[in-house]
N, C-alpha and C. Protein backbone atom coordinates (compact mmCIF):
# COMPACT_ATOMS: atom_id res chain seq x y z
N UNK A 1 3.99 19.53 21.91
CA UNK A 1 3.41 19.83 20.62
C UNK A 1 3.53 21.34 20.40
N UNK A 2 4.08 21.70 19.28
CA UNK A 2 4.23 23.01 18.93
C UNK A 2 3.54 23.37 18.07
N UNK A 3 2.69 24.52 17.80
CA UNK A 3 1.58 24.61 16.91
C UNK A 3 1.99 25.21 15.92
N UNK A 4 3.28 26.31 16.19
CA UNK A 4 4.14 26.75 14.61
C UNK A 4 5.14 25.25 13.89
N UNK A 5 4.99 24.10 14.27
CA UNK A 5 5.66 23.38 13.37
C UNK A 5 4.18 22.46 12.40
N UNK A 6 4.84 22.05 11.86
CA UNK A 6 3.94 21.14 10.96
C UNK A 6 4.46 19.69 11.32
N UNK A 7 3.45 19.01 11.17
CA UNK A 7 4.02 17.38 11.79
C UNK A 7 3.29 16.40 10.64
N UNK A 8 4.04 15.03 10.63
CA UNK A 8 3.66 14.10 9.82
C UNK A 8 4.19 12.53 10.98
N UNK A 9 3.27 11.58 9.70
CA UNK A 9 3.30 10.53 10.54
C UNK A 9 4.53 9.82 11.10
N UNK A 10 4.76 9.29 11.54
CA UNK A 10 6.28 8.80 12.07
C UNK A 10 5.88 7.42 11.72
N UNK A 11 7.17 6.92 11.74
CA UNK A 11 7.27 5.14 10.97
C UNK A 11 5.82 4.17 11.68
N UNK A 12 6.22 4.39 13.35
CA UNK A 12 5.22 4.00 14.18
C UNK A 12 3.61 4.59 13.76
N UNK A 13 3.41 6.10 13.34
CA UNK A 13 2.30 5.88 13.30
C UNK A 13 1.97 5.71 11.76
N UNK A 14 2.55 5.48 11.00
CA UNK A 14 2.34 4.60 9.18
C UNK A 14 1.40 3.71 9.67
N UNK A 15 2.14 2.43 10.81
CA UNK A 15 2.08 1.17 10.83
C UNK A 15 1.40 0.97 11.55
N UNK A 16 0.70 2.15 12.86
CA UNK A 16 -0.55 2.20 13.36
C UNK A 16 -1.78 2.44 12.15
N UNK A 17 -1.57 2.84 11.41
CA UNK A 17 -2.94 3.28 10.52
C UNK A 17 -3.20 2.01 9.57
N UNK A 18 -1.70 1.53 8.93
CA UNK A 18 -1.80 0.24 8.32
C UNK A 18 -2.33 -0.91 8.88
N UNK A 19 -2.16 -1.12 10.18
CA UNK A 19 -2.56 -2.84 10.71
C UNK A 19 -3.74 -2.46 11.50
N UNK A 20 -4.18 -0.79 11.72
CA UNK A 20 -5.52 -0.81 12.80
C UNK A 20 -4.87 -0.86 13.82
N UNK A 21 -3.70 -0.15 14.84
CA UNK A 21 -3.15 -0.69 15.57
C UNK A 21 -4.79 -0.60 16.84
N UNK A 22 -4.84 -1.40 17.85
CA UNK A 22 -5.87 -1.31 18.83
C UNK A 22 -4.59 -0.53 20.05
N UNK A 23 -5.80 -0.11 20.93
CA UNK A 23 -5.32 1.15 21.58
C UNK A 23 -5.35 2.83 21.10
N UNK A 24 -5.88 2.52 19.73
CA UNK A 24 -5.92 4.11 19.30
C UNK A 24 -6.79 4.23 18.87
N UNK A 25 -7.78 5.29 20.18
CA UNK A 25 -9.03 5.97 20.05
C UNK A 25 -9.20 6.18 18.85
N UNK A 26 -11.03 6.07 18.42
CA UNK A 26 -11.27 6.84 17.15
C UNK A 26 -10.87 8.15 16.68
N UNK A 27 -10.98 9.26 17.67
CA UNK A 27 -10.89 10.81 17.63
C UNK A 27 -9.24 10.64 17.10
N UNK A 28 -8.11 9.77 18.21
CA UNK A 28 -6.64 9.76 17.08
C UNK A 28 -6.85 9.35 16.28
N UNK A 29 -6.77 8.09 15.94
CA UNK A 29 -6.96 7.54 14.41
C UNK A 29 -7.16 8.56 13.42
N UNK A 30 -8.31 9.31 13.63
CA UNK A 30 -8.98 10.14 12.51
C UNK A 30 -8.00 11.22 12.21
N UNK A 31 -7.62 12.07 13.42
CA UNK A 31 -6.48 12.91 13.54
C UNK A 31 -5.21 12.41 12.78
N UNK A 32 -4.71 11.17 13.46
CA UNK A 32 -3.47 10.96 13.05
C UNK A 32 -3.74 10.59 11.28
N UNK A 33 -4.74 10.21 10.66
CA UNK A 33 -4.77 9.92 9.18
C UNK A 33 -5.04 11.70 8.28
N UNK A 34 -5.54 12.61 9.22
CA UNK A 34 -5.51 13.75 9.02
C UNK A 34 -4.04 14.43 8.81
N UNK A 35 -2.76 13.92 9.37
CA UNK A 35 -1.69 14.26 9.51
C UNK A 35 -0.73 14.18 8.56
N UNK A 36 -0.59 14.38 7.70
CA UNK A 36 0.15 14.50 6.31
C UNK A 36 1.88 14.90 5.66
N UNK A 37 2.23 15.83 6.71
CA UNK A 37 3.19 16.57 6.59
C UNK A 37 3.30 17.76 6.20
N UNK A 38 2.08 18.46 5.43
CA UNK A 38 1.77 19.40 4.72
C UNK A 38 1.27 20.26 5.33
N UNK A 39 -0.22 19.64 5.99
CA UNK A 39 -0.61 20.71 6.62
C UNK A 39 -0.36 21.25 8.26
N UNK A 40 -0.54 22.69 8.33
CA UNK A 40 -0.11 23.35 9.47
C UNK A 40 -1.07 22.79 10.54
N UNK A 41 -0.87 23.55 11.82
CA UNK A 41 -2.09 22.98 12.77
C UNK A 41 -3.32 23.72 12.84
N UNK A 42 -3.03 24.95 11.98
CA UNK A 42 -4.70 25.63 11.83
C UNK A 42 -5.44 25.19 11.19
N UNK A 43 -4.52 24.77 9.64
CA UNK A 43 -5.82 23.89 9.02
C UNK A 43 -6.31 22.39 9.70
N UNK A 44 -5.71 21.78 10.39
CA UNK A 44 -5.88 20.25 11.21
C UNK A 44 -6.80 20.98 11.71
N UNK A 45 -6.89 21.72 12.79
CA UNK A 45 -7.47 22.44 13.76
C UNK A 45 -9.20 22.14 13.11
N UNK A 46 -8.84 22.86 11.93
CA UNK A 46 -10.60 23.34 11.05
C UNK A 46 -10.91 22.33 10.87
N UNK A 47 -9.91 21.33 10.19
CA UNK A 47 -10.72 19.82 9.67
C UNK A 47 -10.89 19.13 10.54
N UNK A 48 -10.77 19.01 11.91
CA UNK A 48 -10.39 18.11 12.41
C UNK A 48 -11.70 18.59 13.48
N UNK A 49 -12.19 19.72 13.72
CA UNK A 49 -13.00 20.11 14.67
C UNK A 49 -14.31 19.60 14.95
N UNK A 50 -14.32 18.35 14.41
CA UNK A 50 -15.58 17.97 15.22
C UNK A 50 -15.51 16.80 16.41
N UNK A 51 -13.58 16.85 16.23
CA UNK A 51 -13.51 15.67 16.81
C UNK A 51 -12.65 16.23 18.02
N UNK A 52 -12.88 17.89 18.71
CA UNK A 52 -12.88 18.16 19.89
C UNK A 52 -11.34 18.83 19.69
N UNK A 53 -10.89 18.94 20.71
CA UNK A 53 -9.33 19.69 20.84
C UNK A 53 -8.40 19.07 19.96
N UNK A 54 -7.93 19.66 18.51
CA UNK A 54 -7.02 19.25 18.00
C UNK A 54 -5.34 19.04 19.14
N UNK A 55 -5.40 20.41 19.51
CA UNK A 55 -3.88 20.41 20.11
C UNK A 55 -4.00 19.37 21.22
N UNK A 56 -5.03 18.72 22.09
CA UNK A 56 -4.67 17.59 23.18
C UNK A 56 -4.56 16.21 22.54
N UNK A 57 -5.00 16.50 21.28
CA UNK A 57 -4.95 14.92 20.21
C UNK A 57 -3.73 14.92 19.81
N UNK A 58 -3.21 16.02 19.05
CA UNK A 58 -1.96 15.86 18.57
C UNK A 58 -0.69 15.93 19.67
N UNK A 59 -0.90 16.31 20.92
CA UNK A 59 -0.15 16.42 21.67
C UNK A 59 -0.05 14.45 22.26
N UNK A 60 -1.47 14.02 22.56
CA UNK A 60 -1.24 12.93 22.96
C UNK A 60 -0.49 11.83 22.01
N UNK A 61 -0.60 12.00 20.54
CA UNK A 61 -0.32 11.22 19.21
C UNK A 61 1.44 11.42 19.24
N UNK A 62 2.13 12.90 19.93
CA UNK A 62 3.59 13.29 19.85
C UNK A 62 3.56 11.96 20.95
N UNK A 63 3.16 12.42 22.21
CA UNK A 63 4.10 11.37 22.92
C UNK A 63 3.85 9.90 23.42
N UNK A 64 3.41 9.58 22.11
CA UNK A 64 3.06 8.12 21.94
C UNK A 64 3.46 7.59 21.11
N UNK A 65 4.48 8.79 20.48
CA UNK A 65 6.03 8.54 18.92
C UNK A 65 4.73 8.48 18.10
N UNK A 66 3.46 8.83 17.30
CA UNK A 66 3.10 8.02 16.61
C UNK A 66 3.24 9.59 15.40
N UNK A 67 3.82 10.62 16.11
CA UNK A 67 3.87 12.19 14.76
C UNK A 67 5.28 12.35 15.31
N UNK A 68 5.66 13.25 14.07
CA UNK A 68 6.80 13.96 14.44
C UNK A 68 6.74 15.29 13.41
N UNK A 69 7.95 16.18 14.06
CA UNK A 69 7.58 17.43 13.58
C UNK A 69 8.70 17.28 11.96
N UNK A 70 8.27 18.03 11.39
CA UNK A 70 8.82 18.22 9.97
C UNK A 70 9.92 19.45 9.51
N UNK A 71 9.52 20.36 10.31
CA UNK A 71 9.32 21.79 9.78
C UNK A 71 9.96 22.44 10.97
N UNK A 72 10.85 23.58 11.30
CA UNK A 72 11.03 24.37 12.38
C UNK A 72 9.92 25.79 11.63
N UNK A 73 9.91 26.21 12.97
CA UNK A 73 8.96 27.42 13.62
C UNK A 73 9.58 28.95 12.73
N UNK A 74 8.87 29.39 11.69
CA UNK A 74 9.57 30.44 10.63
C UNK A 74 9.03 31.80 11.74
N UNK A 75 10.19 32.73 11.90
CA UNK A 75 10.08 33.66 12.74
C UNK A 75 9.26 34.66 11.63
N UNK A 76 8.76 35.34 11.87
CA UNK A 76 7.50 36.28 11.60
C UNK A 76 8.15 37.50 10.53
N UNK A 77 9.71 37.83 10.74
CA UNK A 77 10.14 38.63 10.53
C UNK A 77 11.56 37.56 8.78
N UNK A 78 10.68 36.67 9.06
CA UNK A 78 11.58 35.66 7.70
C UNK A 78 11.10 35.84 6.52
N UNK A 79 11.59 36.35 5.71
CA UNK A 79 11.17 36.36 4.41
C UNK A 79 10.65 37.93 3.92
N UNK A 80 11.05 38.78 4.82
CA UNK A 80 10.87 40.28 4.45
C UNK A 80 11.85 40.70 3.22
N UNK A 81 11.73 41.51 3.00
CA UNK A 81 12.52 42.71 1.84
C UNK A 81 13.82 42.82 3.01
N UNK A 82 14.98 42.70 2.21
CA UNK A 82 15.95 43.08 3.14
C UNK A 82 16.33 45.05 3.28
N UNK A 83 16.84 45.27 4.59
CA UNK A 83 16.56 46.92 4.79
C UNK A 83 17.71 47.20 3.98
């Protein structure tokens, strides 16, 4: 899980949220319906904080296929005034 990408649901986890898949804790569930494509992991982070470590949720939700990343990692120095 990379915290500069942004992630959204993957086919698998659509169809976990659609049928209730069983096996997925409340704290994912909530997370993974939190997961949009849009938002970054700071804002997940804020909304998501009552339901304990965003990054070990979303890390466990990557390798269970149920997110995937959207977005590559914008270097810090992207989008300046050119010299």
């Amino acid at each position: 899980m990379n915290k500069d990408l942004t992630y959204r649901k993957s086919t698998l986890g659509s169809e976990a949220i659609a049928k209730r898949q069983p096996g997925l804790g409340p704290k994912q569930r909530s997370m993974l319906i939190l997961i949009d494509g849009k938002k970054g992991f700071d804002e997940l982070s804020r909304l998501s904080a009552m339901l304990g470590d965003a990054a070990q949720l979303m890390q466990e939700l990557e390798s269970a296929g149920l997110i995937e990343p959207v977005s590559q990692a914008v270097p810090a120095a992207a989008g300046g005034a050119p010299a």
